[in-house]
Structure formats: C-alpha cells, structure tokens
C-alpha atoms as a PDB file:
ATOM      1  CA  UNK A   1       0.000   0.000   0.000  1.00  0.00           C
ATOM      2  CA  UNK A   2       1.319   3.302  -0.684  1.00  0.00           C
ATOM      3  CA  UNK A   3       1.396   6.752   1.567  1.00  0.00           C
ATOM      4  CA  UNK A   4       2.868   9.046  -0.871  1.00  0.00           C
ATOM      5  CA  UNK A   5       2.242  11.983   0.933  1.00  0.00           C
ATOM      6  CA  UNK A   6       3.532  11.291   4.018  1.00  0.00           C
ATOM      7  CA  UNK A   7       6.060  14.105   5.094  1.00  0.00           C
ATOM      8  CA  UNK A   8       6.981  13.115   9.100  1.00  0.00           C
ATOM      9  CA  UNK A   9       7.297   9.371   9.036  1.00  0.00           C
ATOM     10  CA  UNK A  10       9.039   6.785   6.609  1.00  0.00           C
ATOM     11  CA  UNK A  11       8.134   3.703   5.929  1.00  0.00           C
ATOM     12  CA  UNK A  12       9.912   0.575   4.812  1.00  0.00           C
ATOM     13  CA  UNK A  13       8.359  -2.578   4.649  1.00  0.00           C
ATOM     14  CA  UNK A  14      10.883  -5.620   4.015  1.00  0.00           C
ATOM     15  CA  UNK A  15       8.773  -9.364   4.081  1.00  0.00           C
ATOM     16  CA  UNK A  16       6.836  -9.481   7.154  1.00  0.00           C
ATOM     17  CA  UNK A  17       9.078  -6.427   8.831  1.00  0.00           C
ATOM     18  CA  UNK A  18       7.337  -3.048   8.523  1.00  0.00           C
ATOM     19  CA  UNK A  19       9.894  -0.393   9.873  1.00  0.00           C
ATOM     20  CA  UNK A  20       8.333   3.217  10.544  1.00  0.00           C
ATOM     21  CA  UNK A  21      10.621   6.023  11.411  1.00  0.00           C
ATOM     22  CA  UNK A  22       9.705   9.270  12.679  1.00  0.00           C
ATOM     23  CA  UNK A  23      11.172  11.396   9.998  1.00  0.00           C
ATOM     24  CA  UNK A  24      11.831  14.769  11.198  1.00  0.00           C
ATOM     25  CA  UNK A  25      15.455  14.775  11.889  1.00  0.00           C
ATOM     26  CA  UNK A  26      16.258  18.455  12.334  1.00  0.00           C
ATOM     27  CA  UNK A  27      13.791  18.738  14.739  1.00  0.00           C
ATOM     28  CA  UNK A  28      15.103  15.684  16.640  1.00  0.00           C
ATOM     29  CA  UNK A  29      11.723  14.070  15.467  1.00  0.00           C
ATOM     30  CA  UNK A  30       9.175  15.823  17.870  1.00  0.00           C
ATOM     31  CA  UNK A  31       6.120  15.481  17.691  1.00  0.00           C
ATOM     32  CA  UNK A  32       3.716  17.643  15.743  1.00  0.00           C
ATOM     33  CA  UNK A  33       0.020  17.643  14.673  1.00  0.00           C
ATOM     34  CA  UNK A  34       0.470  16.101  11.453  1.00  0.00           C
ATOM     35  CA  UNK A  35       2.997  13.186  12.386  1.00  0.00           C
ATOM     36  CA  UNK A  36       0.400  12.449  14.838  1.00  0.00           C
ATOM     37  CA  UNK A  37      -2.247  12.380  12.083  1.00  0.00           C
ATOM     38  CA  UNK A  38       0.343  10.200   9.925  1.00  0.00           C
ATOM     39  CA  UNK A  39       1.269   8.001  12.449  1.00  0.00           C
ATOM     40  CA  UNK A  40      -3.027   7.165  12.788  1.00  0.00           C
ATOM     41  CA  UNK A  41      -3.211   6.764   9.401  1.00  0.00           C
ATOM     42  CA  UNK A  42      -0.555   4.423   8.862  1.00  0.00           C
ATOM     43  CA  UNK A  43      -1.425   2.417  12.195  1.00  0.00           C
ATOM     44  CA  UNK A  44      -5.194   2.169  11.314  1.00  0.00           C
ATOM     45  CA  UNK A  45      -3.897   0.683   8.119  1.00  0.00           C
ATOM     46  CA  UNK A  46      -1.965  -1.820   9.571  1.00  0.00           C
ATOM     47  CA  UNK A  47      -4.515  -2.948  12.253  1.00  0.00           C
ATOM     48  CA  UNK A  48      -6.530  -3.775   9.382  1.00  0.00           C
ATOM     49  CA  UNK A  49      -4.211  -5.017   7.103  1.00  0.00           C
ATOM     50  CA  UNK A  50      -4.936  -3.222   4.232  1.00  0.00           C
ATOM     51  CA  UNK A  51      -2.901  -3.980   0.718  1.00  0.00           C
ATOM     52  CA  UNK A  52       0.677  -5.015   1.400  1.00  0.00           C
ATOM     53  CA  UNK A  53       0.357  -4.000   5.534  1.00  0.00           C
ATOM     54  CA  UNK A  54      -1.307  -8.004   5.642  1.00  0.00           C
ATOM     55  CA  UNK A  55       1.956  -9.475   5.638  1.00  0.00           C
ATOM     56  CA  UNK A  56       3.648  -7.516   7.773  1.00  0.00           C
ATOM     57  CA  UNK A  57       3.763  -9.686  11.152  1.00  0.00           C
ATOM     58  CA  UNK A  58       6.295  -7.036  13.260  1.00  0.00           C
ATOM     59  CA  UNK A  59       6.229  -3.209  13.397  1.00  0.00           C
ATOM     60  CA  UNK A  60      10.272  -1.393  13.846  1.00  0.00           C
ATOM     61  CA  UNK A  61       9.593   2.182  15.375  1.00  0.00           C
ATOM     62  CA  UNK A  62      12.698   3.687  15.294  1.00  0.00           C
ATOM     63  CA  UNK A  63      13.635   7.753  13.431  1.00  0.00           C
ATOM     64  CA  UNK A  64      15.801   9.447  11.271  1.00  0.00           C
ATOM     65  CA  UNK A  65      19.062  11.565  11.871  1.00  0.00           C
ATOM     66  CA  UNK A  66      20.823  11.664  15.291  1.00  0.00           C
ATOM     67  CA  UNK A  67      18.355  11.091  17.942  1.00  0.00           C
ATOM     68  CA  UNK A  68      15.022   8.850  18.425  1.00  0.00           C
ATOM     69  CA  UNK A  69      12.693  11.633  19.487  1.00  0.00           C
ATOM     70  CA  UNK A  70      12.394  14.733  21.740  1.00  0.00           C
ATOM     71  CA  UNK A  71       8.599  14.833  22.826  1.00  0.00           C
ATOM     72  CA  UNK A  72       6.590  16.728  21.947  1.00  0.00           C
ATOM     73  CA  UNK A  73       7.357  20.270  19.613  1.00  0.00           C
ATOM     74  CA  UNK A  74       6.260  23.151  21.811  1.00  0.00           C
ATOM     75  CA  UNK A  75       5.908  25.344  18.487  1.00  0.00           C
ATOM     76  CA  UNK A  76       3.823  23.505  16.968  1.00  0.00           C
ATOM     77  CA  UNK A  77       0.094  25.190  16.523  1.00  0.00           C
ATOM     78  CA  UNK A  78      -1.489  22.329  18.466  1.00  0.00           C
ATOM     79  CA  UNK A  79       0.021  23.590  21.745  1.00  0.00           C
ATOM     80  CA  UNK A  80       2.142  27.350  20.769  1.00  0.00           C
ATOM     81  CA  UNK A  81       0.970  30.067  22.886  1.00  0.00           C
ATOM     82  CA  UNK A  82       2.300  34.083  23.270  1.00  0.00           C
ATOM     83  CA  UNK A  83       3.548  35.497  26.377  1.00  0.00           C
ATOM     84  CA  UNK A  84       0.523  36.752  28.300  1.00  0.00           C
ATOM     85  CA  UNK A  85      -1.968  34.703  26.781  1.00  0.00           C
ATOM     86  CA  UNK A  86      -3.576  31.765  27.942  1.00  0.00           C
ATOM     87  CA  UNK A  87      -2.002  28.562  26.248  1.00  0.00           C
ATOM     88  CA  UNK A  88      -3.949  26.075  24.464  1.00  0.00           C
ATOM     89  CA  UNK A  89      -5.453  23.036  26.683  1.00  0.00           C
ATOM     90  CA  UNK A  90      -2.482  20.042  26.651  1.00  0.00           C
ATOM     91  CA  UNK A  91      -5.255  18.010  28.476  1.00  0.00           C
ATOM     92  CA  UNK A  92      -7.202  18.108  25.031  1.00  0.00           C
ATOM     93  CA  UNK A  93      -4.358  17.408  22.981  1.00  0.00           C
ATOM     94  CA  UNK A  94      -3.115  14.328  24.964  1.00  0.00           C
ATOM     95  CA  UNK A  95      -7.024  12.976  24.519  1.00  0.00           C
ATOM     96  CA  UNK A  96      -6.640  13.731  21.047  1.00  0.00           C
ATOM     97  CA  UNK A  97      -3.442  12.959  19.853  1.00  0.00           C
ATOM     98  CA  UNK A  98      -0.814  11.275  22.206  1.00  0.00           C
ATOM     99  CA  UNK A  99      -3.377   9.004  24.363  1.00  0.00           C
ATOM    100  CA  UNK A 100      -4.841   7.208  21.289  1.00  0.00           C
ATOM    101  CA  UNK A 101      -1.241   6.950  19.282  1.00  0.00           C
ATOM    102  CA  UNK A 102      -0.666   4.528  22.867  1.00  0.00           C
ATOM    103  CA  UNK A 103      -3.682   2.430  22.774  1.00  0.00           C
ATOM    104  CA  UNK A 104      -3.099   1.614  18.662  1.00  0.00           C
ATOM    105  CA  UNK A 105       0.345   0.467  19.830  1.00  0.00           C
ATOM    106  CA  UNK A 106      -0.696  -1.174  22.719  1.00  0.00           C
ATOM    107  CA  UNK A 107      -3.609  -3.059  20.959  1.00  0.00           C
ATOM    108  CA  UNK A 108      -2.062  -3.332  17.882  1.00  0.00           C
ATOM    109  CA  UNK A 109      -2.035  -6.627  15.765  1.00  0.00           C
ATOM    110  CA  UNK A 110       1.057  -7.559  15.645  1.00  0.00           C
ATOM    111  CA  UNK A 111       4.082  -7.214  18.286  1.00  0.00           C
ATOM    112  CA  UNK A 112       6.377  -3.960  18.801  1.00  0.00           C
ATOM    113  CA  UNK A 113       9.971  -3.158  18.745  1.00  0.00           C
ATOM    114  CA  UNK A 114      11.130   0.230  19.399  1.00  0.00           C
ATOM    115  CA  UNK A 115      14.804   0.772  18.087  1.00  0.00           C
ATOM    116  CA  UNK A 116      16.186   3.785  19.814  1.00  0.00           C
ATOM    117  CA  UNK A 117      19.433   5.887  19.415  1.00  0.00           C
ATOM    118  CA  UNK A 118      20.225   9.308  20.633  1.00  0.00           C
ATOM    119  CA  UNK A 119      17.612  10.985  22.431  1.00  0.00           C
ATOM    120  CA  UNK A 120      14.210   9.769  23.708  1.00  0.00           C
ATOM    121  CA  UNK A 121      13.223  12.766  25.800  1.00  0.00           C
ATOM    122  CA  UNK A 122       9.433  13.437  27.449  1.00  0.00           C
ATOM    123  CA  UNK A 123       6.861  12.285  25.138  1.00  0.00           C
ATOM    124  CA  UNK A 124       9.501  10.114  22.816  1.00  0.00           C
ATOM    125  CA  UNK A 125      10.422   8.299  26.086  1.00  0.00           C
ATOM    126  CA  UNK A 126       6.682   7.187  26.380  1.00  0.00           C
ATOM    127  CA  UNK A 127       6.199   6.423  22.759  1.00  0.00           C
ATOM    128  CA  UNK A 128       9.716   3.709  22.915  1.00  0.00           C
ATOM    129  CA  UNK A 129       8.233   1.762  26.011  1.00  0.00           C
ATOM    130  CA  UNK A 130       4.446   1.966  24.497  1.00  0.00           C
ATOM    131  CA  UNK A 131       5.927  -0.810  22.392  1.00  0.00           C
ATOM    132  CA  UNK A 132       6.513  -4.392  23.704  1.00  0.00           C
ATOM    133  CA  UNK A 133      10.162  -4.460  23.213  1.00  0.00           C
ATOM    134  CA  UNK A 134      12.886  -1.529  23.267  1.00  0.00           C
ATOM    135  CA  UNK A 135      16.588  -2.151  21.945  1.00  0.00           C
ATOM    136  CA  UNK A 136      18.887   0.741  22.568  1.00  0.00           C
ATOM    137  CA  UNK A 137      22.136   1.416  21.342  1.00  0.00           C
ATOM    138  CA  UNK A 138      24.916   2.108  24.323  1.00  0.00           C
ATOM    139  CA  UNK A 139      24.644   6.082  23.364  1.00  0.00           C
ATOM    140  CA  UNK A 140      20.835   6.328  23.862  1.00  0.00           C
ATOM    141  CA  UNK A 141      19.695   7.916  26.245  1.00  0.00           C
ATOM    142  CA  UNK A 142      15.884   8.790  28.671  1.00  0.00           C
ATOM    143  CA  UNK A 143      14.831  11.222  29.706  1.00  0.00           C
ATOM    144  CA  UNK A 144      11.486  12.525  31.548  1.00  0.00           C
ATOM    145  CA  UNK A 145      11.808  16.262  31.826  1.00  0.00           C
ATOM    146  CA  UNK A 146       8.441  17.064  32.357  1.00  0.00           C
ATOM    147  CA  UNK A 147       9.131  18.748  35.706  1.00  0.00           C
ATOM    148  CA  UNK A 148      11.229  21.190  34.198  1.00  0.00           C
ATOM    149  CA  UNK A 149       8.051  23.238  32.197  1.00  0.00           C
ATOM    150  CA  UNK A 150       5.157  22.893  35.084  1.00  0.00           C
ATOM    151  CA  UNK A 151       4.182  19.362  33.546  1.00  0.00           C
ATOM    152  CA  UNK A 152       3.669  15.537  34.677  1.00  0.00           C
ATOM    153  CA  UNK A 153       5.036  12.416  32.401  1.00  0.00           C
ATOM    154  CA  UNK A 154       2.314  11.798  29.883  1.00  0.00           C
ATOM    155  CA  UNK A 155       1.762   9.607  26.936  1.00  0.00           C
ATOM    156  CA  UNK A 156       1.831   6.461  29.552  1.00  0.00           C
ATOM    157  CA  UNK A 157       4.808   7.521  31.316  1.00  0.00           C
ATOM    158  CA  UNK A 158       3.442   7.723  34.720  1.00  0.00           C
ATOM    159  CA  UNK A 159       2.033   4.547  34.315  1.00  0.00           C
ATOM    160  CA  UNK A 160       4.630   2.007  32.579  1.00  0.00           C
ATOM    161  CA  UNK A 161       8.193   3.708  34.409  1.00  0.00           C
ATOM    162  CA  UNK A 162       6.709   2.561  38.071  1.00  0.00           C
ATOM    163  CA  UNK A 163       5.506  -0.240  37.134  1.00  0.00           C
ATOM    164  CA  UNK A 164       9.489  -1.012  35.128  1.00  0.00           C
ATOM    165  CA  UNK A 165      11.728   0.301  37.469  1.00  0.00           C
ATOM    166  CA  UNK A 166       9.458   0.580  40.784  1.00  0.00           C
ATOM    167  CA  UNK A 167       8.284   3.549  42.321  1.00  0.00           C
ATOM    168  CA  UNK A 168      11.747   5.389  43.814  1.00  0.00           C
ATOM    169  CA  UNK A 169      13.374   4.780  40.658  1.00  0.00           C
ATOM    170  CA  UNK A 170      10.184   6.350  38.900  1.00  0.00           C
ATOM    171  CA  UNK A 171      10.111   9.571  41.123  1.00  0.00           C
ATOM    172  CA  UNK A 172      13.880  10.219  40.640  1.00  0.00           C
ATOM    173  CA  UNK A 173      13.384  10.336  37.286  1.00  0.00           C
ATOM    174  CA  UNK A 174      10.379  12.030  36.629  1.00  0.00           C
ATOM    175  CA  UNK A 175      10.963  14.225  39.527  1.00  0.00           C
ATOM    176  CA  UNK A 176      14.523  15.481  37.997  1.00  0.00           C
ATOM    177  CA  UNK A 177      14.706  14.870  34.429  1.00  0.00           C
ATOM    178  CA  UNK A 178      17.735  13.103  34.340  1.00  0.00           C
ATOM    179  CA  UNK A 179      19.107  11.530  31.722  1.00  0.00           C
ATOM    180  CA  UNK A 180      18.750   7.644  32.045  1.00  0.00           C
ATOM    181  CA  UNK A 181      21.511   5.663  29.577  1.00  0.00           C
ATOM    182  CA  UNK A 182      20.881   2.442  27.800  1.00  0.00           C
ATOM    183  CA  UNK A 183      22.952   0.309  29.500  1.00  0.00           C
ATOM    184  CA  UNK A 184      21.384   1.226  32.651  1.00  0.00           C
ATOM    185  CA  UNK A 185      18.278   1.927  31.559  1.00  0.00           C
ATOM    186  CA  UNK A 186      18.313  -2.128  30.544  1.00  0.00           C
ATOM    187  CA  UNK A 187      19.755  -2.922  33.835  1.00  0.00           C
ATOM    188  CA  UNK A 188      17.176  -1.495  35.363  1.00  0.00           C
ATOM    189  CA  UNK A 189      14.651  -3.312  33.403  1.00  0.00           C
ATOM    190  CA  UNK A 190      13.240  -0.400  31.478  1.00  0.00           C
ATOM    191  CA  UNK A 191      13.812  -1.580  28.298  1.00  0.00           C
ATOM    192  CA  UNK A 192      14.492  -5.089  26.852  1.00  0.00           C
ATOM    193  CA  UNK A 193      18.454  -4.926  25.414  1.00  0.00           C
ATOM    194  CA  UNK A 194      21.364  -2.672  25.127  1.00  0.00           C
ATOM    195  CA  UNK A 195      23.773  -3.297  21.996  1.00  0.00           C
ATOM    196  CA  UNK A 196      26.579  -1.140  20.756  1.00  0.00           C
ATOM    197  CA  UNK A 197      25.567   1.405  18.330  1.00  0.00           C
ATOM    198  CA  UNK A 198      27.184  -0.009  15.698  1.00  0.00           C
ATOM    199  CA  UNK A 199      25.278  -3.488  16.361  1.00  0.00           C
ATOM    200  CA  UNK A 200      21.713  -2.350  17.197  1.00  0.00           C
ATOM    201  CA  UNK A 201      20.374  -2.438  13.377  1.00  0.00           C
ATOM    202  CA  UNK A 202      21.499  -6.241  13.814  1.00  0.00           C
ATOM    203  CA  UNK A 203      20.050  -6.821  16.726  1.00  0.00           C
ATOM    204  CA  UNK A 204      17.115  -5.777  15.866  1.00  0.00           C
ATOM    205  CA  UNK A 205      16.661  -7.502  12.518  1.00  0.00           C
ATOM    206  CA  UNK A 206      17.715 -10.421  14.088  1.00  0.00           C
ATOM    207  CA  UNK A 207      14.938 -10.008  16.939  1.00  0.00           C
ATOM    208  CA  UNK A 208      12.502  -9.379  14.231  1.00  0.00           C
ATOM    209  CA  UNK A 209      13.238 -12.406  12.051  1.00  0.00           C
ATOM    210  CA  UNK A 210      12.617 -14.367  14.945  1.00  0.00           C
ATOM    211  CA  UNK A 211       9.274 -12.808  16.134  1.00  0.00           C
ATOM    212  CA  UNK A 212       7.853 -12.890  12.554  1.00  0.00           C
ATOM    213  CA  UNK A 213       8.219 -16.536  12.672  1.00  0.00           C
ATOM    214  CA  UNK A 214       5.907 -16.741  16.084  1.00  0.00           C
ATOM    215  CA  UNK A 215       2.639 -17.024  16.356  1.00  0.00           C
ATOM    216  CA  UNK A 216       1.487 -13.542  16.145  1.00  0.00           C
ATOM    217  CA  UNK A 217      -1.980 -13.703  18.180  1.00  0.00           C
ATOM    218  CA  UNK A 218      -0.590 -15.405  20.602  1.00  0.00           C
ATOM    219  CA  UNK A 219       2.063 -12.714  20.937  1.00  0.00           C
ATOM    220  CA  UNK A 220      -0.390 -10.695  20.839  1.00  0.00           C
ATOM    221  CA  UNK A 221      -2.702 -12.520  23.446  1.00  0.00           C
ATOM    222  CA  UNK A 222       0.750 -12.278  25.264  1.00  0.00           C
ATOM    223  CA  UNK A 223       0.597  -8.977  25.424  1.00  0.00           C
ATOM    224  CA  UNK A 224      -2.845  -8.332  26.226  1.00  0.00           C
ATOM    225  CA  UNK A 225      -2.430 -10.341  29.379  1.00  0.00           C
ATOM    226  CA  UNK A 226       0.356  -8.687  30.569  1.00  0.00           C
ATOM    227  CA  UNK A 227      -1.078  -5.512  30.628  1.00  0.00           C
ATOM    228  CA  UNK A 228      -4.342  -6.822  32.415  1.00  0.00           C
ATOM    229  CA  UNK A 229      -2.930  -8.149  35.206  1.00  0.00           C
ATOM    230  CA  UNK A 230      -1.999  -5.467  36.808  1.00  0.00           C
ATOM    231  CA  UNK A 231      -5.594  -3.967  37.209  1.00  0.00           C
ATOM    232  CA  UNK A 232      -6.384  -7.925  38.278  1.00  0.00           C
ATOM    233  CA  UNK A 233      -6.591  -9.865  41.597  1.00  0.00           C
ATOM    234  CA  UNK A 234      -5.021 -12.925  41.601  1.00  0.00           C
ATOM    235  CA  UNK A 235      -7.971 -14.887  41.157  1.00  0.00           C
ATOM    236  CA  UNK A 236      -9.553 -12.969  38.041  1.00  0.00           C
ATOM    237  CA  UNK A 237      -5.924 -12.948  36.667  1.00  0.00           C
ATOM    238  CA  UNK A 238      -5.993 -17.290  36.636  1.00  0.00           C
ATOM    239  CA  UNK A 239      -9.584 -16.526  34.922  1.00  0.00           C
ATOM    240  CA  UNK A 240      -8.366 -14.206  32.695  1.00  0.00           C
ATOM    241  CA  UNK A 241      -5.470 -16.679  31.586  1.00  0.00           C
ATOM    242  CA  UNK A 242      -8.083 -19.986  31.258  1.00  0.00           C
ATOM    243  CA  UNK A 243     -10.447 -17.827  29.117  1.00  0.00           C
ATOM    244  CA  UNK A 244      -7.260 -16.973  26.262  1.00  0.00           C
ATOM    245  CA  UNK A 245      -6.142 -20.228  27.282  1.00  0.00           C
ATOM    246  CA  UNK A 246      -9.320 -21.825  25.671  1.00  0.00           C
ATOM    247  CA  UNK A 247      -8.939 -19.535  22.732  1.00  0.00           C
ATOM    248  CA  UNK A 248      -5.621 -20.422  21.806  1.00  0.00           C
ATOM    249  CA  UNK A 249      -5.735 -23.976  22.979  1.00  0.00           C
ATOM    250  CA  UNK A 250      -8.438 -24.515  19.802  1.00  0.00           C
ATOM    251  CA  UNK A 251      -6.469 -22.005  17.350  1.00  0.00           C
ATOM    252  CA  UNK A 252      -4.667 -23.524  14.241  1.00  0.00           C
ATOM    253  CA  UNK A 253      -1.206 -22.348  14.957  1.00  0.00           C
ATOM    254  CA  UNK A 254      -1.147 -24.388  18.324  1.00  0.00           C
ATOM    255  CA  UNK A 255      -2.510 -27.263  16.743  1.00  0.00           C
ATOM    256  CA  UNK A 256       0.471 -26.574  14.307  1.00  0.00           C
ATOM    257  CA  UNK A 257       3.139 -25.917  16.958  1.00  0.00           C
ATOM    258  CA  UNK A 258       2.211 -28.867  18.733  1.00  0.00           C
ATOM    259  CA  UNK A 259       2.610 -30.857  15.577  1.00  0.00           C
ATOM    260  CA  UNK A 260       6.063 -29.257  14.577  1.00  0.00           C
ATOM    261  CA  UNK A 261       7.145 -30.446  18.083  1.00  0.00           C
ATOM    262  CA  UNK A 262       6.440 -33.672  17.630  1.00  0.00           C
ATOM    263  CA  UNK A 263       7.751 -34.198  14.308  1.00  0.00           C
ATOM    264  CA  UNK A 264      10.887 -32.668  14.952  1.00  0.00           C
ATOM    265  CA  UNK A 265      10.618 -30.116  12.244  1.00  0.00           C
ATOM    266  CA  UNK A 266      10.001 -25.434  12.105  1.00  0.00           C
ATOM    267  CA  UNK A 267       6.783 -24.732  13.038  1.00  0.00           C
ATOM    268  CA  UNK A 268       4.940 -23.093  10.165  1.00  0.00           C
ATOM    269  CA  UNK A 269       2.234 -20.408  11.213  1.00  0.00           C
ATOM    270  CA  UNK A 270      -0.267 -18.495   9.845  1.00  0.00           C
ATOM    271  CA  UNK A 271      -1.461 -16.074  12.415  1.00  0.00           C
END
C-alpha cells in the first residue's frame, strides 16, 4: 500500500518487517500535529491489514538523523501560545493525539519493537516503552523532563516507568529529568536490550526475524495479558489466563506448533 504523501514518518516494509521512522530529523523528530495524524493513518492501516500491511507480522519504530525523538514540539500550533496569553489546553491534545497513538500500539495486531538511538526525551520516552520491546544502542539515552516546564510524564509515562523500574526509581526520574543511559536503563529493566551502536540495526533484525516466525496472536494474546494483570486480583488474573487459554488452545497455529514439536521439524504459522 502506498502513503505518498507522508512528510513526518518513513516507511519501509521488508517481508513481514514493517519499519516506521519518525522522519523529522532536524527537529530531533518531535512530535507535531500532522505526524500524529500520519502516524493514525498508517497504524489504522496496519490494524486492518490493508494492501501489502497483511503481511507484515512485526512493526520497527525507530527515526531518522541523530536522535530517536524529543517529545513533543512546543511550536507547533497544536500547543504554541504568546507570552501573556492563555495557552492552548495540553489536556485536550493528549485525549486527542498522544493518548490514542498509545492504545493503537498497545492493541495493535502484531508485536512492537522500538529501536532507539540518541535521544528519547518526554513524550519520545513514552512512545519507545508503548511498544513491547525496546533495543537501545549504548549512546541512547531517557529522559522525563516534564518537571522542568510545570508538567507531569504523559503519553503512559506515569504509568509504565513505576511499574518497570518501581516507584523510587520512577520519582527520581520524573521528579529530575535526568538523563537515564541504555545500559542502565536495561539494567534497570526499562527496556528489553542494550547493543553497541554499531550493532543495534542487527540486533534488531535479528529479533525481528525471529518474532515474525511466532505465532502472532498469541504474541499478541501475550501482550494483552500482561497488561491486564496489573488492574487484576489474583484470582480474576488465573480466569483471565483460562479464558485466552481456551482460545488459543483450539487455534490452528497451536494445533500446528504442537505438531512441529512432535515431528521434529520449524513450526509453520499463519497467524
């Protein structure tokens, strides 16, 4: 499928690998009102696998030029404002924009690998750990600087560091905006894997090969129970888990993984 008109976001789509990069490098990729609206477009399209998107079985979100992203770009129109006047209302245009870009990557069909070099600062921190899995290179960096400008962490922030890293952890960094660096960052168990910069791209295609030969609903599935449990007692979790448990036990690819097992051969599936 083509977007020829897209002007913040690349695409490149190789087998069952879709790689989207936020494409506004001289602006250290932040975000704006129309890479939000390009970024919905191209999701939407994906979630329901429209022309070539079908194949695709694992999204890359990585960017262009020297860092990943910066949050969000305070002169945009969305959310610019003179001295002396009232600004615009950020509560409407993280209901709008940054709070749905979360729940399509959090629900979306197929699994999520954030590649991140350089910068991921404020919102571009949140939008690397809204996916399921973050690689960082060793010169990446996080940071939450919401603090500094009158703000809290948004775009999921609040609720995905804590629940990484645990609560001091959390407050330190939210609180003052330091820098967090990749190695640490995985150490920490923020993000999945820290490579050298000169290895990530590897790493990555490697990790992607490998997921795009999973089952993808039950990655999926994976990932939908994950995120449930935390809002779950321990006895609607272990109902929670029987009730996908009955959906995948009856599903074609585990009748097919089963079968591979057995026979000693690659699994071959189709979902």
């Amino acid at each position: 499928m083509a977007f020829d008109d897209l002007k913040t976001i690349r695409l490149v789509q190789t087998g069952a690998v879709l790689r989207l990069s936020l494409n506004r490098p001289d602006k250290l990729n932040a975000f704006t009102g129309q890479m939000h609206a390009e970024l919905r477009e191209v999701l939407d399209a994906l979630q329901q696998g429209q022309g070539d998107l079908a194949q695709v079985r694992v999204l890359v979100l990585a960017a262009e030029g020297k860092g990943f992203c910066a949050g969000q770009d305070l002169a945009d129109p969305a959310v610019a404002f003179k001295p002396g006047e009232p600004p615009p209302s950020l509560g409407a245009v993280v209901e709008r924009d940054y709070g749905p870009l979360v729940q399509r990557l959090t629900q979306l069909r197929v699994p999520t690998v954030a590649m991140v070099h350089g910068i991921a600062a404020g919102a571009g921190a949140s939008l690397a750990l809204a996916c399921d899995m973050v690689l960082a290179g060793e010169s990446a960096a996080f940071m939450l600087p919401f603090a500094k400008i009158g703000l809290i962490p948004d775009t999921g922030a609040s609720w995905a560091v804590p629940q990484r890293v645990g609560l001091a952890r959390a407050m330190g960094l939210a609180l003052t905006g330091h820098k967090l660096g990749a190695a640490k960052a995985a150490q920490w168990g923020l993000i999945w894997e820290c490579h050298a910069d000169d290895q990530l791209a590897t790493a990555v295609d490697a990790l992607c090969a490998q997921l795009a030969q999973l089952p993808t609903h039950a990655m999926v599935r994976t990932r939908q129970a994950m995120l449930a449990a935390q809002a779950h007692s321990l006895s609607e979790h272990l109902a929670y888990e029987a009730m996908l448990m009955h959906e995948l036990g009856r599903s074609a690819d585990y009748i097919e993984g089963v079968s591979a097992f057995l026979e000693k051969r690659p699994a071959r599936f189709q979902a």
